[in-house]
C-alpha atoms as a PDB file:
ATOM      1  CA  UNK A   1       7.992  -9.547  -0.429  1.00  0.00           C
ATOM      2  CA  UNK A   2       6.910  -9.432   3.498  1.00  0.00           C
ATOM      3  CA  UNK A   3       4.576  -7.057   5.462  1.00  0.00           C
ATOM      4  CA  UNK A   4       5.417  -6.117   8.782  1.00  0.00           C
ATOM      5  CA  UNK A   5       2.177  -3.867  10.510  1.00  0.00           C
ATOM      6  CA  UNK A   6       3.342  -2.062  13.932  1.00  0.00           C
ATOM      7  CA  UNK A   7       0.176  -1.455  16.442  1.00  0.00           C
ATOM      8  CA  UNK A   8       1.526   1.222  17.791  1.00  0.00           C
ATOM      9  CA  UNK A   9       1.473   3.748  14.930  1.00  0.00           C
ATOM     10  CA  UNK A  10      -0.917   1.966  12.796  1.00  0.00           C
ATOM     11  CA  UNK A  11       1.327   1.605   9.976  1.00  0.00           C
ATOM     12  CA  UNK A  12       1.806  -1.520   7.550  1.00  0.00           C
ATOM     13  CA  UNK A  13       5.594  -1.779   5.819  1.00  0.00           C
ATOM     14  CA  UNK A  14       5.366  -3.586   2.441  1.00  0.00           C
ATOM     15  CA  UNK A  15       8.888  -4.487   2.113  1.00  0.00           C
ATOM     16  CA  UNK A  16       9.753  -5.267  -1.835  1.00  0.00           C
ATOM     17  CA  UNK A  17      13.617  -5.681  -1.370  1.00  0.00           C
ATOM     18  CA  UNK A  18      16.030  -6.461   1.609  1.00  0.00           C
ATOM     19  CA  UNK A  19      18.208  -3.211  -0.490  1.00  0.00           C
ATOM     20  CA  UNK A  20      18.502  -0.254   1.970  1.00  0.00           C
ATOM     21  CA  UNK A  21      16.651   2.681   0.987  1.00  0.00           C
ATOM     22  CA  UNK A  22      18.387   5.996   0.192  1.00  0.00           C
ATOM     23  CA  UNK A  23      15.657   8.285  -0.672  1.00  0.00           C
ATOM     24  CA  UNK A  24      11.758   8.403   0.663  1.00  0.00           C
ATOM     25  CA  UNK A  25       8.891   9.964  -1.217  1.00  0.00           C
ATOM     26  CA  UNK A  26       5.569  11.092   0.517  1.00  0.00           C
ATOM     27  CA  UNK A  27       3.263  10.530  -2.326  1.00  0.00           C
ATOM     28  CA  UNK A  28       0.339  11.725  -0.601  1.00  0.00           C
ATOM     29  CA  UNK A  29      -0.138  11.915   3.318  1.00  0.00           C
ATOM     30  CA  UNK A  30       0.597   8.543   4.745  1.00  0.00           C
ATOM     31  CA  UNK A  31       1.814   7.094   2.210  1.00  0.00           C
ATOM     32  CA  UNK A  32       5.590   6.734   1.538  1.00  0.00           C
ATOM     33  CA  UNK A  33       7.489   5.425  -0.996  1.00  0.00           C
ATOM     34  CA  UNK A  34      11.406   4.141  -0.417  1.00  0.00           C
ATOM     35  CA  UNK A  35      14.363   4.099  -3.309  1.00  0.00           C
ATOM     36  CA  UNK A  36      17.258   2.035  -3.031  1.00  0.00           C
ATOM     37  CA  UNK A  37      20.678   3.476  -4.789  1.00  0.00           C
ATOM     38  CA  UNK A  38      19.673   2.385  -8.128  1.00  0.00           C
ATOM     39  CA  UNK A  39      16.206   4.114  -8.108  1.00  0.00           C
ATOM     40  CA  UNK A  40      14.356   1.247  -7.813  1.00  0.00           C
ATOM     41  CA  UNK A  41      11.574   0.747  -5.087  1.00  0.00           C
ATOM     42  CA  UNK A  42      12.248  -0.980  -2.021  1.00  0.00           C
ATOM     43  CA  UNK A  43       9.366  -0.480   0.279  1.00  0.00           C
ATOM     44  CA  UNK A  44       6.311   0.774   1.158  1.00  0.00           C
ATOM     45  CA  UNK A  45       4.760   2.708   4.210  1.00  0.00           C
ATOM     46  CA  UNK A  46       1.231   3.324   4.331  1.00  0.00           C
ATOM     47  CA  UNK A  47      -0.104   5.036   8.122  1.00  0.00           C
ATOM     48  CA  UNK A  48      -3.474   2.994   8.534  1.00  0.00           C
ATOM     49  CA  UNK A  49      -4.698   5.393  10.714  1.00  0.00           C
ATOM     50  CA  UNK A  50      -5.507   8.472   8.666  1.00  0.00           C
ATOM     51  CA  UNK A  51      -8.833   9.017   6.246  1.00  0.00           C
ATOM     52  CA  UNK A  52      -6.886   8.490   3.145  1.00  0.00           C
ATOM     53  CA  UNK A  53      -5.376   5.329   4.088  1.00  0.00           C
ATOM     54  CA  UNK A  54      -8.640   3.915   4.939  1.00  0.00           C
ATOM     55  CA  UNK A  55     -10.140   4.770   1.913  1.00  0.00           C
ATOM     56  CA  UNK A  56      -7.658   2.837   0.111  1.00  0.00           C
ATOM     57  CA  UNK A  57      -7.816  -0.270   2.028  1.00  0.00           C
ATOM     58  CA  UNK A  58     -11.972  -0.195   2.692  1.00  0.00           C
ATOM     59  CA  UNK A  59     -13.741  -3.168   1.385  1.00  0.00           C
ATOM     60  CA  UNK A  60     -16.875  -2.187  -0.754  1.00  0.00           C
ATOM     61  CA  UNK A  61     -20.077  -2.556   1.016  1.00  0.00           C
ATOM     62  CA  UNK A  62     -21.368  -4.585  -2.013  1.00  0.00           C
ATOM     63  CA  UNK A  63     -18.453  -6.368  -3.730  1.00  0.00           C
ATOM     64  CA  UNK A  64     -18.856  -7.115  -7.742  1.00  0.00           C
ATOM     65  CA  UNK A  65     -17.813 -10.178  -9.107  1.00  0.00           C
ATOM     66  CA  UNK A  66     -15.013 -10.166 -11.829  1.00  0.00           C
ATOM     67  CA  UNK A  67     -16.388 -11.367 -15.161  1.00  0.00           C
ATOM     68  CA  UNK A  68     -20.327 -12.012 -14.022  1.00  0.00           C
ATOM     69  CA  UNK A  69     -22.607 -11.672 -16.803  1.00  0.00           C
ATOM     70  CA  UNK A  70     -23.788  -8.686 -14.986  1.00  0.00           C
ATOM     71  CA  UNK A  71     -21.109  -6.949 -15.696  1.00  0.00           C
ATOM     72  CA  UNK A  72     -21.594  -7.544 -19.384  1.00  0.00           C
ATOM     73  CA  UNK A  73     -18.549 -10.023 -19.326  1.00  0.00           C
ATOM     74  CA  UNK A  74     -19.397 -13.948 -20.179  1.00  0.00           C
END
């Protein structure tokens, strides 16, 4: 797997296979989905600049801790 993140459109690549896609899916706006021959997925586009994208990749303003006993978890 590799990442590749171009500046000038503000969108990140998550490559999952050096196979050529041969069909692309918009699963919601900005983010796309790529299919090499044998239906499997290949890659990953998501557009960093619009709302939904940054929803996705915000950090939460007060991050939990897996497993704390605050959670209920020992």
């Amino acid at each position: 797997m590799r990442f590749s993140y171009h500046p000038d459109t503000s969108a990140l690549y998550i490559h999952l296979s050096e196979k050529p896609s041969v069909d692309v899916v918009e699963m919601r706006p900005g983010f796309v989905f790529d299919y090499g021959a044998d239906g499997k997925l290949v890659g990953m586009v998501a557009d960093l600049s619009l709302p939904a994208a940054q929803e996705v990749t915000a950090s939460p303003s007060t991050p939990t801790p897996v497993g704390s006993r605050a959670n209920g978890y020992s």
